[in-house]
N, C-alpha and C. Protein backbone atom coordinates (compact mmCIF):
# COMPACT_ATOMS: atom_id res chain seq x y z
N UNK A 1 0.84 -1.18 0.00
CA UNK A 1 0.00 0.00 0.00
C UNK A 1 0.90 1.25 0.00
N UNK A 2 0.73 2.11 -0.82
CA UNK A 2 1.40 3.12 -0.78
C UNK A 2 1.52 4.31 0.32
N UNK A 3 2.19 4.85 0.81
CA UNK A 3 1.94 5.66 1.96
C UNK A 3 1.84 6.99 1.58
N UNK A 4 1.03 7.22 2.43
CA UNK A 4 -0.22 8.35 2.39
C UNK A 4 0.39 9.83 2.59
N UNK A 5 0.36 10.98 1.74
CA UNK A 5 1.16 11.98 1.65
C UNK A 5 0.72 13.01 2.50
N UNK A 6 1.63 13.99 3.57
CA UNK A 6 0.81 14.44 4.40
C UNK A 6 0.31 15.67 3.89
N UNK A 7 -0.83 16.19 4.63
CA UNK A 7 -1.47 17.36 3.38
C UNK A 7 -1.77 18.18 4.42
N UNK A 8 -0.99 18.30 5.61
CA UNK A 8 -1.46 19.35 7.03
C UNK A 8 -0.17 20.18 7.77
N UNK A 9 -0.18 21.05 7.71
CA UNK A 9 0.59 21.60 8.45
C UNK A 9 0.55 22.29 10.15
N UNK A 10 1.58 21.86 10.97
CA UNK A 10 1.48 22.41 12.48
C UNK A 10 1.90 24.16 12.62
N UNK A 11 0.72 24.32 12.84
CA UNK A 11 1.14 25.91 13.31
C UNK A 11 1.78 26.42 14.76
N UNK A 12 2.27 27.69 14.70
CA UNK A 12 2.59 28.03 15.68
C UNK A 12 1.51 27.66 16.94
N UNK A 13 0.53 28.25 16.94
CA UNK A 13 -0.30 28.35 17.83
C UNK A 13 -0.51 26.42 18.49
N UNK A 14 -0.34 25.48 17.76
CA UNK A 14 -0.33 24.10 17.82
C UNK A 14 -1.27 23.42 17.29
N UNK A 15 -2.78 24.85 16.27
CA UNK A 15 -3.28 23.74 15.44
C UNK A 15 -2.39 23.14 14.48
N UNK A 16 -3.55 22.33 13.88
CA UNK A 16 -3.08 20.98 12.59
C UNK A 16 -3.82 21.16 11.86
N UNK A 17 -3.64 21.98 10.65
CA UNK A 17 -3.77 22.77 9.23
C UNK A 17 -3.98 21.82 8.41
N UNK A 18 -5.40 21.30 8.22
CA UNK A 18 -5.24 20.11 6.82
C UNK A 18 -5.41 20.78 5.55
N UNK A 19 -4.76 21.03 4.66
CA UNK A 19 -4.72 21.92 3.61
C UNK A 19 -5.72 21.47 2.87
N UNK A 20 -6.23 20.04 2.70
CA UNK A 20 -7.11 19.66 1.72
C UNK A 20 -8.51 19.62 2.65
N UNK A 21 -8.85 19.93 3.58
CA UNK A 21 -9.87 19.79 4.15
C UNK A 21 -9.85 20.65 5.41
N UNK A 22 -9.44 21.77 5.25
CA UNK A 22 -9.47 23.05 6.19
C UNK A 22 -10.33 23.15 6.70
N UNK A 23 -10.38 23.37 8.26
CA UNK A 23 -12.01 23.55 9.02
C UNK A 23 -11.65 24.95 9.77
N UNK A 24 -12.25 26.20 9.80
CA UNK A 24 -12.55 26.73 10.31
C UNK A 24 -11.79 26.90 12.60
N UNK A 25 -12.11 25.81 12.88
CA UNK A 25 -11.69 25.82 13.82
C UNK A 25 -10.24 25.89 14.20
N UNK A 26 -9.43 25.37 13.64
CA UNK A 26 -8.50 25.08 13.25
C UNK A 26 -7.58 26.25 12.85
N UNK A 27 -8.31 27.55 12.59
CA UNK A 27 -7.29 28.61 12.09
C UNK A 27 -7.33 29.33 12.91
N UNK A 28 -6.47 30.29 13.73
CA UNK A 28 -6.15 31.66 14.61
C UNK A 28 -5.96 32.82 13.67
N UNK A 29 -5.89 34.15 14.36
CA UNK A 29 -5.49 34.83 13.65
C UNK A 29 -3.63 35.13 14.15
N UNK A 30 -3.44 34.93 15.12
CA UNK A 30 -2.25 34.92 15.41
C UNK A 30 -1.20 34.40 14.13
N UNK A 31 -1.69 32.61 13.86
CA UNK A 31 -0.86 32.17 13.07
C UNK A 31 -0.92 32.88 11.50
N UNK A 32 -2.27 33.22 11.08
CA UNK A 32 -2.22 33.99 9.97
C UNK A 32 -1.36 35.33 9.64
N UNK A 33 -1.45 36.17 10.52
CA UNK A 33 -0.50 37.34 11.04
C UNK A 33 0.84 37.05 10.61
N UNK A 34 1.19 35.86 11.05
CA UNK A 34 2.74 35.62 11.92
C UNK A 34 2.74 35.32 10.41
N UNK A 35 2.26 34.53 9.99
CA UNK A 35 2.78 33.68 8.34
C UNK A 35 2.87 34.98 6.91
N UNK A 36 1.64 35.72 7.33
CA UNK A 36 1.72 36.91 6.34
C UNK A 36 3.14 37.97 6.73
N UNK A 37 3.05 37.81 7.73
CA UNK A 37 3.79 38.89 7.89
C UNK A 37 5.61 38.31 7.23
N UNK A 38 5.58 37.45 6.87
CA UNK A 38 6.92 36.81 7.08
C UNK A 38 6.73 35.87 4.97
N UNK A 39 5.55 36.30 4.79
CA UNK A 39 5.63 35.85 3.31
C UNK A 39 5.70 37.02 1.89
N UNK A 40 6.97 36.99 1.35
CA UNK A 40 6.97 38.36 0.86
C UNK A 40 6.25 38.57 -0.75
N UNK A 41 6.00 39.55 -0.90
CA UNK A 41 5.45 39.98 -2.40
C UNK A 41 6.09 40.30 -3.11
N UNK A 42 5.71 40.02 -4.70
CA UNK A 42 6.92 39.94 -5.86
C UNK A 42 7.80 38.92 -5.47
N UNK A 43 8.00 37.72 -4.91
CA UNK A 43 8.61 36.81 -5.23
C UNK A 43 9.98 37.59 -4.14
N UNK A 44 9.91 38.56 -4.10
CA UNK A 44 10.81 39.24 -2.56
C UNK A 44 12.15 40.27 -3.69
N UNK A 45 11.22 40.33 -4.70
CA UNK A 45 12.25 40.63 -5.50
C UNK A 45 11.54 42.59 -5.24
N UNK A 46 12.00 43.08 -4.09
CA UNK A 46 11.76 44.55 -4.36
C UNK A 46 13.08 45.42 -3.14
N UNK A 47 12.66 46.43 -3.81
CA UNK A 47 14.16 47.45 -3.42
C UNK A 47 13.50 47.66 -1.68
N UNK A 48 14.86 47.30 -1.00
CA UNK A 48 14.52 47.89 0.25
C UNK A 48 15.44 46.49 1.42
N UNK A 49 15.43 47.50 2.49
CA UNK A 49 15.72 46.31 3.31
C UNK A 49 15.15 45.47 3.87
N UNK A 50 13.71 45.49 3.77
CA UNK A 50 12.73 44.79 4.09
C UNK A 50 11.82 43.86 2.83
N UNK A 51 11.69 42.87 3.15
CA UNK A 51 10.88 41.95 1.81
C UNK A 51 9.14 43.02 1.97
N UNK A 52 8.49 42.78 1.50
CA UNK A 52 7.20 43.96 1.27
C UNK A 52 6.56 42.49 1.47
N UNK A 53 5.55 42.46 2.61
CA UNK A 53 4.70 41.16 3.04
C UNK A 53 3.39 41.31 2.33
N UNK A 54 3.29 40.39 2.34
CA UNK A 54 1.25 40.20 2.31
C UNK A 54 0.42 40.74 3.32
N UNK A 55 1.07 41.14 4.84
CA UNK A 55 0.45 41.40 5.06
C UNK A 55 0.04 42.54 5.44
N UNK A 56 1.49 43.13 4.82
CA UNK A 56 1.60 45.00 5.03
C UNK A 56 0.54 45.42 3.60
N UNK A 57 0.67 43.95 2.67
CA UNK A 57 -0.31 44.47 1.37
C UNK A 57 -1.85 44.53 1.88
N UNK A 58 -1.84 43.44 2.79
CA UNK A 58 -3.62 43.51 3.20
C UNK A 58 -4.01 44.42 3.85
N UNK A 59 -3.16 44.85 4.83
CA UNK A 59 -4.03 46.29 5.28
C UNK A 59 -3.66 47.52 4.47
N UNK A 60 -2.85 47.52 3.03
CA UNK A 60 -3.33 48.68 2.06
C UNK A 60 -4.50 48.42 1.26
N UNK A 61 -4.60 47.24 0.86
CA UNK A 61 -5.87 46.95 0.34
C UNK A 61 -6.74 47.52 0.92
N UNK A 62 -6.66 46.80 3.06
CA UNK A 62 -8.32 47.20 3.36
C UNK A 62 -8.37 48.96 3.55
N UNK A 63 -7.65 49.21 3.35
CA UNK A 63 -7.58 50.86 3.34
C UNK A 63 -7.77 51.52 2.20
N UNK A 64 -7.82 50.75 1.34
CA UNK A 64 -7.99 51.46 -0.32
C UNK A 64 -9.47 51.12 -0.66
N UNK A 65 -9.56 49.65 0.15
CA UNK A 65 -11.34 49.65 -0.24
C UNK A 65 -12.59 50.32 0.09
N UNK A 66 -11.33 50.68 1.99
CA UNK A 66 -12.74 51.95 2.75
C UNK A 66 -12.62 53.16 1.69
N UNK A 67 -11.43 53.92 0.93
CA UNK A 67 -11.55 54.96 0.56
C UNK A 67 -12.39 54.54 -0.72
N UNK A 68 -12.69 53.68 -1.31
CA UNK A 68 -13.23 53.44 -2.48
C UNK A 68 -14.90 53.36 -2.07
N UNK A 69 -15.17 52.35 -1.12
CA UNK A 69 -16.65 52.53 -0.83
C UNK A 69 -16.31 53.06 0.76
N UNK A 70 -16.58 54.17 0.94
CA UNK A 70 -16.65 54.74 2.55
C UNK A 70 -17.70 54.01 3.05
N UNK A 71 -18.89 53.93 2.86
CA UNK A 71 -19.53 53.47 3.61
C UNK A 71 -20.12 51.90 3.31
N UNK A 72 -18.87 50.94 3.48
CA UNK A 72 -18.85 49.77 3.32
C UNK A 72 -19.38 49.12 4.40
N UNK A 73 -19.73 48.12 4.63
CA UNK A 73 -20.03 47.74 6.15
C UNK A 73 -19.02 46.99 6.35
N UNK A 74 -18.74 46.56 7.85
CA UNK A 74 -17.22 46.41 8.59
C UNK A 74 -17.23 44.74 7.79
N UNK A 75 -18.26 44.27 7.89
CA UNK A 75 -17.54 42.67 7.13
C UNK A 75 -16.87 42.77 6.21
N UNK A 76 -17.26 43.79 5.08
CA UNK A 76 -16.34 43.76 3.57
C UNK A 76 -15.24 44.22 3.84
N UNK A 77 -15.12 44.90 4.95
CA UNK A 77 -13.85 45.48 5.41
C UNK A 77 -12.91 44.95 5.66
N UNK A 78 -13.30 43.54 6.76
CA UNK A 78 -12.75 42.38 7.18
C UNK A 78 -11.86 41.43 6.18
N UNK A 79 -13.61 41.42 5.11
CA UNK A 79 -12.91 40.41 4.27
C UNK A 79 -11.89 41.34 3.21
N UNK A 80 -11.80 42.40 2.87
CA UNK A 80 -10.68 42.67 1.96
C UNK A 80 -9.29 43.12 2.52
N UNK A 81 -9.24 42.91 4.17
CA UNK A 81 -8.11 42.60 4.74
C UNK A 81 -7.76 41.32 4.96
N UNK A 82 -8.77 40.13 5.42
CA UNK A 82 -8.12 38.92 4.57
C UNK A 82 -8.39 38.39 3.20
N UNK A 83 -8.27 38.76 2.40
CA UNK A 83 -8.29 38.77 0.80
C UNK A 83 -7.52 37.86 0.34
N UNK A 84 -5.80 37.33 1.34
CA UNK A 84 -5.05 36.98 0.62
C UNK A 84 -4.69 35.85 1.93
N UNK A 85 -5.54 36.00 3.17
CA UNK A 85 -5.06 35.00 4.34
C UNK A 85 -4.63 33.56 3.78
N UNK A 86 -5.47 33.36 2.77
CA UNK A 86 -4.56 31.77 2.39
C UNK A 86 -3.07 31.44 2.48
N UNK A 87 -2.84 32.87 1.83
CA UNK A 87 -1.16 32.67 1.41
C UNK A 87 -0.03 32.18 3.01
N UNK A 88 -1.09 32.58 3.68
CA UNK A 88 -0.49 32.11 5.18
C UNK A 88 -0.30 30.73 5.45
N UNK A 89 0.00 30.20 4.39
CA UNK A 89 0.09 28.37 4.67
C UNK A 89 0.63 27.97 2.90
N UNK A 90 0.01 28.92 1.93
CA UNK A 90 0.47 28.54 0.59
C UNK A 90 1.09 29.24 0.03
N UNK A 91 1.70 30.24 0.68
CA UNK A 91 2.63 31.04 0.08
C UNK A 91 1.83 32.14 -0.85
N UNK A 92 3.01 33.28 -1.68
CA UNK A 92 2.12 34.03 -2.60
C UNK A 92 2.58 33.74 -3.98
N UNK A 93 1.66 33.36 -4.71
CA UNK A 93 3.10 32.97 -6.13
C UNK A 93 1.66 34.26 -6.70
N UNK A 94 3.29 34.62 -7.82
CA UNK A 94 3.11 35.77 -8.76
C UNK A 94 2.25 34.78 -9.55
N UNK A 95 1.34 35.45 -10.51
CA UNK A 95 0.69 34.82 -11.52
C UNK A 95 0.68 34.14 -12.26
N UNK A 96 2.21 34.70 -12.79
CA UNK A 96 2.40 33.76 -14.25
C UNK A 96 2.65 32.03 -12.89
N UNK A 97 3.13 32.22 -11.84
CA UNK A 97 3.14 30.75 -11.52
C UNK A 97 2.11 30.24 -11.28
N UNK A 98 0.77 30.75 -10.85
CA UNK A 98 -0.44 30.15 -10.58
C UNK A 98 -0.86 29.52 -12.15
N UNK A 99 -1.24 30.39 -12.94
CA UNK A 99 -1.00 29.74 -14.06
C UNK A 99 -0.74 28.73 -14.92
N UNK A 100 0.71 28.60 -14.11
CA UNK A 100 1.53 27.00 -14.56
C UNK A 100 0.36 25.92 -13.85
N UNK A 101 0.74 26.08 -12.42
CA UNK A 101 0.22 25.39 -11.56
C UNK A 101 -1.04 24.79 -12.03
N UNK A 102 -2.27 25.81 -12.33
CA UNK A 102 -3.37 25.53 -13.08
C UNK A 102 -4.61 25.67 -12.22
N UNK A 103 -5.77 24.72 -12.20
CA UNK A 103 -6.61 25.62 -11.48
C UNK A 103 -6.51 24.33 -10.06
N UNK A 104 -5.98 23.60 -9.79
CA UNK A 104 -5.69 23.30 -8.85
C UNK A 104 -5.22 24.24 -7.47
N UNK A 105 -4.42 24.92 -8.33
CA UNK A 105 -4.20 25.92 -6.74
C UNK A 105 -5.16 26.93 -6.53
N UNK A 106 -5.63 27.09 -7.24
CA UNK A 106 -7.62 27.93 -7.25
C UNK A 106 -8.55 27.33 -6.16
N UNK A 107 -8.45 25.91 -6.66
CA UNK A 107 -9.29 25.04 -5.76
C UNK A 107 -8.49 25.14 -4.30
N UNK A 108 -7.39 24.67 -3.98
CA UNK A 108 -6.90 25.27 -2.49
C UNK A 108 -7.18 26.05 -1.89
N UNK A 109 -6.66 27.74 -2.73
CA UNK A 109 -6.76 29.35 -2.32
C UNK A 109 -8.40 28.79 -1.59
N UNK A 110 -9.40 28.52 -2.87
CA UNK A 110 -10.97 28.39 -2.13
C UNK A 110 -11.49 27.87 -1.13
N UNK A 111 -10.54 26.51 -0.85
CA UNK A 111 -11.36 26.25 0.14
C UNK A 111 -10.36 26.77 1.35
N UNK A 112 -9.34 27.20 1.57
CA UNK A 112 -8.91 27.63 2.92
C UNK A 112 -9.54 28.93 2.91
N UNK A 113 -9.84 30.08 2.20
CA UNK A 113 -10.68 31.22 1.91
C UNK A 113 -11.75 31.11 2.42
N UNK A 114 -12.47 30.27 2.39
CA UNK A 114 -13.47 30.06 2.96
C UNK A 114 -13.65 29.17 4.47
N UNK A 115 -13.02 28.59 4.92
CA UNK A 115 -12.60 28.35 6.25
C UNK A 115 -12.24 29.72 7.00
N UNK A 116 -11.60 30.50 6.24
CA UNK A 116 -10.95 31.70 7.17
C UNK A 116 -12.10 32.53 7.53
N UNK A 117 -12.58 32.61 6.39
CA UNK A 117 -14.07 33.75 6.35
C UNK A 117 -14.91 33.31 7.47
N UNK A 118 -14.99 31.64 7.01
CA UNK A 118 -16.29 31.39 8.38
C UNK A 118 -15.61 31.56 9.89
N UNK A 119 -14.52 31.25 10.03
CA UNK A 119 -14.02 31.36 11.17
C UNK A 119 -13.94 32.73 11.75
N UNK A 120 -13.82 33.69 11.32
CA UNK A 120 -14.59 35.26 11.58
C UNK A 120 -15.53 35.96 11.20
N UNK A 121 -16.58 34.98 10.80
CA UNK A 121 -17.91 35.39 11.22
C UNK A 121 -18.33 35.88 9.72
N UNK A 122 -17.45 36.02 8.64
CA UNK A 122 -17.87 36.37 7.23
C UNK A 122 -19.00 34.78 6.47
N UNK A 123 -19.39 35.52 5.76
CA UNK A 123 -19.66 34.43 4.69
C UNK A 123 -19.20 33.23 3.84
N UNK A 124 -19.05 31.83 3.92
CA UNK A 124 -17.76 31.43 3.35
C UNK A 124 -17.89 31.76 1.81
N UNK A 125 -18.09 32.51 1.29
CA UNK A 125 -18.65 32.90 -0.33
C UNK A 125 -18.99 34.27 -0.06
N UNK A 126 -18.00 35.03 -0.59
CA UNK A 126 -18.02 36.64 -1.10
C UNK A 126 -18.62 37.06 -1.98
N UNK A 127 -20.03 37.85 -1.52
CA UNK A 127 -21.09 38.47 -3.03
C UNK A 127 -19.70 38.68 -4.28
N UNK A 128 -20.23 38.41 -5.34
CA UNK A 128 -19.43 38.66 -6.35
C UNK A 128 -19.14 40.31 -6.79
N UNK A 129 -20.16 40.92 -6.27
CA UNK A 129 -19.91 42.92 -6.29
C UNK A 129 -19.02 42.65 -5.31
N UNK A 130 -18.89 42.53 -4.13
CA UNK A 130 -18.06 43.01 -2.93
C UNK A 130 -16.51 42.11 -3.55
N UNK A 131 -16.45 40.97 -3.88
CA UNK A 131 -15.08 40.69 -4.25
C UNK A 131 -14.64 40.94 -5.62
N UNK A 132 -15.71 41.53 -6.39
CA UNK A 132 -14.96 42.52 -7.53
C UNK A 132 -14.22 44.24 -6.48
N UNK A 133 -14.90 44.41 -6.13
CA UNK A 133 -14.45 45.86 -5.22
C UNK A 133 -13.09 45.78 -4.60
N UNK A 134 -12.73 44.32 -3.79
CA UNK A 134 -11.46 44.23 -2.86
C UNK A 134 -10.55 43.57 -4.32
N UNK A 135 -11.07 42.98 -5.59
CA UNK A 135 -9.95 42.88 -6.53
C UNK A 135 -9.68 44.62 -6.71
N UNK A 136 -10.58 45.42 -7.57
CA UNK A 136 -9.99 46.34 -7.57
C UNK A 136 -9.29 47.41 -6.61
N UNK A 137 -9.29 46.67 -5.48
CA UNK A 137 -8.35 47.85 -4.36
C UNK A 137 -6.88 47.06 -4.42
N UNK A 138 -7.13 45.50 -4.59
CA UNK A 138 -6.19 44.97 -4.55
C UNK A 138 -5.50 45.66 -6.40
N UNK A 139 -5.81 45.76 -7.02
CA UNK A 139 -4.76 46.48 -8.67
C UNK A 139 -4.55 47.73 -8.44
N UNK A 140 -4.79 48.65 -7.19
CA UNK A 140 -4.79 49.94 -6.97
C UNK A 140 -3.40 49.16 -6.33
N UNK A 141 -2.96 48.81 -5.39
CA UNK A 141 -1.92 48.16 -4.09
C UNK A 141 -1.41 48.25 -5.55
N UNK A 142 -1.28 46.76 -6.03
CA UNK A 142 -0.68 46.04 -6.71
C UNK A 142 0.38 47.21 -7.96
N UNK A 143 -0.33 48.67 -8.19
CA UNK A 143 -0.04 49.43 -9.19
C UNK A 143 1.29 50.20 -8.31
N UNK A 144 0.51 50.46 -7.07
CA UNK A 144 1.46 51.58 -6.21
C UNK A 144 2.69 50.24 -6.45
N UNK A 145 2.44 49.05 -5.27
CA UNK A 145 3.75 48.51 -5.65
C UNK A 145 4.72 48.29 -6.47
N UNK A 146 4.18 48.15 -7.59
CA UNK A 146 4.92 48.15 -8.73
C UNK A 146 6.03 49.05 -8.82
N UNK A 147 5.20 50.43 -8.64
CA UNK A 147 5.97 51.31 -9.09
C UNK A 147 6.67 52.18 -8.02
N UNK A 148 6.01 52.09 -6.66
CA UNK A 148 7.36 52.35 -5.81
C UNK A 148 8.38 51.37 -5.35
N UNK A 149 8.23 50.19 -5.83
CA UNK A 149 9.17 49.10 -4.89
C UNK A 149 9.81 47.94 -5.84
N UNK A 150 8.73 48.09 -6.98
CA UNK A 150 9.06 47.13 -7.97
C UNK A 150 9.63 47.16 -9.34
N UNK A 151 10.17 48.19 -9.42
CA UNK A 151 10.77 48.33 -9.99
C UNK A 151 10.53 48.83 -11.51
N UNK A 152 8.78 48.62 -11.56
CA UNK A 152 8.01 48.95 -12.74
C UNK A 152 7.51 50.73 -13.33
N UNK A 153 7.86 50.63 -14.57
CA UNK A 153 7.49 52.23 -14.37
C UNK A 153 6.08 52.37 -14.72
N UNK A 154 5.47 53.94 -14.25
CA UNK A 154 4.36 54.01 -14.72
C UNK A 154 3.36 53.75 -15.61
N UNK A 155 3.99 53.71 -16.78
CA UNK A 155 3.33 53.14 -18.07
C UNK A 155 3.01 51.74 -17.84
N UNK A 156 4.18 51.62 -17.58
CA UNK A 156 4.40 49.63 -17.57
C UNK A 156 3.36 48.89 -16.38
N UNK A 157 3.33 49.51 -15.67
CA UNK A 157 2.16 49.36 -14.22
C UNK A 157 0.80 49.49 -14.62
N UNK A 158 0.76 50.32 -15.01
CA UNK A 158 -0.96 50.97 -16.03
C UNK A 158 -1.29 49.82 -16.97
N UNK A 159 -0.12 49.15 -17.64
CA UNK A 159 -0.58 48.30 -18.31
C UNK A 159 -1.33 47.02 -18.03
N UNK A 160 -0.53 46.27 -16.80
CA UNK A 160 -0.74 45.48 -16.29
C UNK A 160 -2.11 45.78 -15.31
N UNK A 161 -2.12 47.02 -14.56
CA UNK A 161 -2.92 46.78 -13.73
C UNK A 161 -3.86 48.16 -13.57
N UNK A 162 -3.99 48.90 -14.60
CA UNK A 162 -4.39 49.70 -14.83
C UNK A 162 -4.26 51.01 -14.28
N UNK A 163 -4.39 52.08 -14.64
CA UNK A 163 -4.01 53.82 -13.75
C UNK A 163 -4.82 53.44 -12.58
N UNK A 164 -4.90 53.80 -11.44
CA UNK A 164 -5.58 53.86 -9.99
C UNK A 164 -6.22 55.88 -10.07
N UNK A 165 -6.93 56.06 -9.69
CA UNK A 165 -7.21 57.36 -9.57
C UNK A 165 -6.32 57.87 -8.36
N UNK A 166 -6.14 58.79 -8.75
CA UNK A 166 -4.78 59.60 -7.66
C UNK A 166 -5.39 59.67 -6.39
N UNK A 167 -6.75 59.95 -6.20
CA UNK A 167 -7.21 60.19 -4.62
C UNK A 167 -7.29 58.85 -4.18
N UNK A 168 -7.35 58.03 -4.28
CA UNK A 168 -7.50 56.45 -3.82
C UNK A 168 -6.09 56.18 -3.08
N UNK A 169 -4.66 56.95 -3.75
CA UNK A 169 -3.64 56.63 -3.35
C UNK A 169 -3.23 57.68 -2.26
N UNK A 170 -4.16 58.78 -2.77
CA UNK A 170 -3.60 59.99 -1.66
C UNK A 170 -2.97 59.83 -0.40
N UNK A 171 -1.42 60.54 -0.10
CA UNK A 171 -1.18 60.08 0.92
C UNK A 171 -0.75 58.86 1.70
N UNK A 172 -0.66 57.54 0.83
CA UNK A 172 -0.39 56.46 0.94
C UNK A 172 0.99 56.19 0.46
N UNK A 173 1.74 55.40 1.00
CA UNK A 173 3.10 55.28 0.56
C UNK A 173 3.39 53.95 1.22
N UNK A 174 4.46 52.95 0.26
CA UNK A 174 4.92 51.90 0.85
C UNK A 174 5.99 52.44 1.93
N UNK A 175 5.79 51.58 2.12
CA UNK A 175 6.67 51.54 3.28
C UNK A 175 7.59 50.01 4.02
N UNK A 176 8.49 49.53 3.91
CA UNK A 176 8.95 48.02 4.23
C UNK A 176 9.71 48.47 5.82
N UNK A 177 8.72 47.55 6.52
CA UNK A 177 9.60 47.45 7.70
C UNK A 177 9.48 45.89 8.51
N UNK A 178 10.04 45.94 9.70
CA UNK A 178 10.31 44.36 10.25
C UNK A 178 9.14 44.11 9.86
N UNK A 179 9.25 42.29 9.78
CA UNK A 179 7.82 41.68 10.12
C UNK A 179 7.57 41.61 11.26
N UNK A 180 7.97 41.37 12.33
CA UNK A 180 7.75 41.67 13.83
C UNK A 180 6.76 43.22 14.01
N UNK A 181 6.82 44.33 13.30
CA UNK A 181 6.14 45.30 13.41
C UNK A 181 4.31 44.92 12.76
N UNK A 182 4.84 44.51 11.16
CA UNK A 182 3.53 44.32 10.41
C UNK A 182 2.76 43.15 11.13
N UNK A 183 3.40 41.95 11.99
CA UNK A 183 2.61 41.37 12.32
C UNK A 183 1.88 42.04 13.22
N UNK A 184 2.26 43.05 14.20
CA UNK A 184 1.67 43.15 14.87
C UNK A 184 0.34 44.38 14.84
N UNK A 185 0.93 45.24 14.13
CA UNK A 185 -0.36 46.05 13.12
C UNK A 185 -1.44 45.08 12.42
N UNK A 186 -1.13 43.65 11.85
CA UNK A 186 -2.18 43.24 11.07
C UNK A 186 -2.91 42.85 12.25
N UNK A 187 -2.56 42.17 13.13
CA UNK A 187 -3.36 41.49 14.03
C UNK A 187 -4.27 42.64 14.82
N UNK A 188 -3.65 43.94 15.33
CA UNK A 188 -4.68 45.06 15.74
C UNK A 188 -5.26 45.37 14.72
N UNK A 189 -5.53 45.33 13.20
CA UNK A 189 -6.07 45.61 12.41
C UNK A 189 -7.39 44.84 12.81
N UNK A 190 -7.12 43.53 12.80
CA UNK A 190 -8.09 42.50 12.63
C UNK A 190 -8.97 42.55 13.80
N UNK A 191 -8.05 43.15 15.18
CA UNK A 191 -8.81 42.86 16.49
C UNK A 191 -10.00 43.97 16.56
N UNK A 192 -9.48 45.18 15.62
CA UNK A 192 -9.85 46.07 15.44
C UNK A 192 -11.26 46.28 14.68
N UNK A 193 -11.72 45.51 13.82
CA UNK A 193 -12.34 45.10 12.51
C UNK A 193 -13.60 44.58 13.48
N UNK A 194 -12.67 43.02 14.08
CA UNK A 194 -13.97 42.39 14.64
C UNK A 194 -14.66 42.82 15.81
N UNK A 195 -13.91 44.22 16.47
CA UNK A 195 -14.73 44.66 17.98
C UNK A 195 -15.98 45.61 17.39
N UNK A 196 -16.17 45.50 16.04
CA UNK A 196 -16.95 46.66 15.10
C UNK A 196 -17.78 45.43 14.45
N UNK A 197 -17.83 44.67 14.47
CA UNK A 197 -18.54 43.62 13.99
C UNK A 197 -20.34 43.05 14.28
């Protein structure tokens, strides 16, 4: 009999993460924090002394989505600050690698996405308006990064991910610092989110 491949990972906190059958109970936000904060964007390929995390990206997102719909209600808020919590166990691959990969890693991203959601009280299924809204805050991020950190110039950013309207960015600036800091901003983000809940 062939032996059986393991498909779970031990988190800090001491759950047991079954990647193919994620339950809700099973996830903290601690360990999500700790993993975003420590998983970098662009493949880690950006200028600075700090790798630029997922999870310094999720709370520009959820900050680009309040300025986009102000009067969002606090769940969409929630959920377009975890937008990308999967990557806290699967890493972030740039596109062209999801791609390769195929829609297998689609099917993953979904179902731990939806474990995370139910486990703070969201919906495990995002109205399709509200997760078109946190994609487009996420190509607003994705544009700034580019082009302050990544090395991409304006044109070249616009292409890929289209112009962002200037007030959306107003005032916003990357910024790379420890993950020891961003973890601990994401997690008051989050504690923050759900005492408004």
């Amino acid at each position: 009999m062939p032996k059986q491949t393991r498909a779970w990972q031990r988190m800090l906190s001491g759950r047991r993460l079954d990647l193919l059958d994620p339950t809700p109970v099973d996830i903290e936000i601690e360990d999500i924090a700790h993993g975003l904060a420590f998983v970098a964007r662009w493949n880690g390929q950006t200028a600075g002394d700090y790798a630029y995390s997922v999870a310094e990206h999720s709370m520009l997102v959820e900050e680009i989505f309040t300025r986009m719909i102000p009067g969002a209600p606090v769940k969409w808020r929630l959920a377009a600050l975890l937008h990308d919590a999967p990557e806290y166990v699967i890493g972030d691959m740039i596109s062209p690698v999801k791609a390769a990969v195929g829609p297998e890693y689609g099917a993953l991203d979904d179902r731990l996405a939806a474990a995370i959601r139910i486990r703070f009280g969201l919906p495990a299924a995002i109205p399709v308006r509200v997760k078109q809204q946190i994609k487009k805050a996420d190509k607003v991020s994705a544009w700034m990064e580019a082009t302050q950190i990544a090395g991409f110039s304006e044109a070249e950013a616009s292409r890929f991910f289209g112009r962002p309207a200037p007030e959306l960015m107003d005032g916003l600036d990357i910024v790379l610092r420890p993950p020891v800091s961003v973890r601990a901003d994401f997690t008051q983000r989050h504690a923050a989110l759900m005492a408004r809940l």
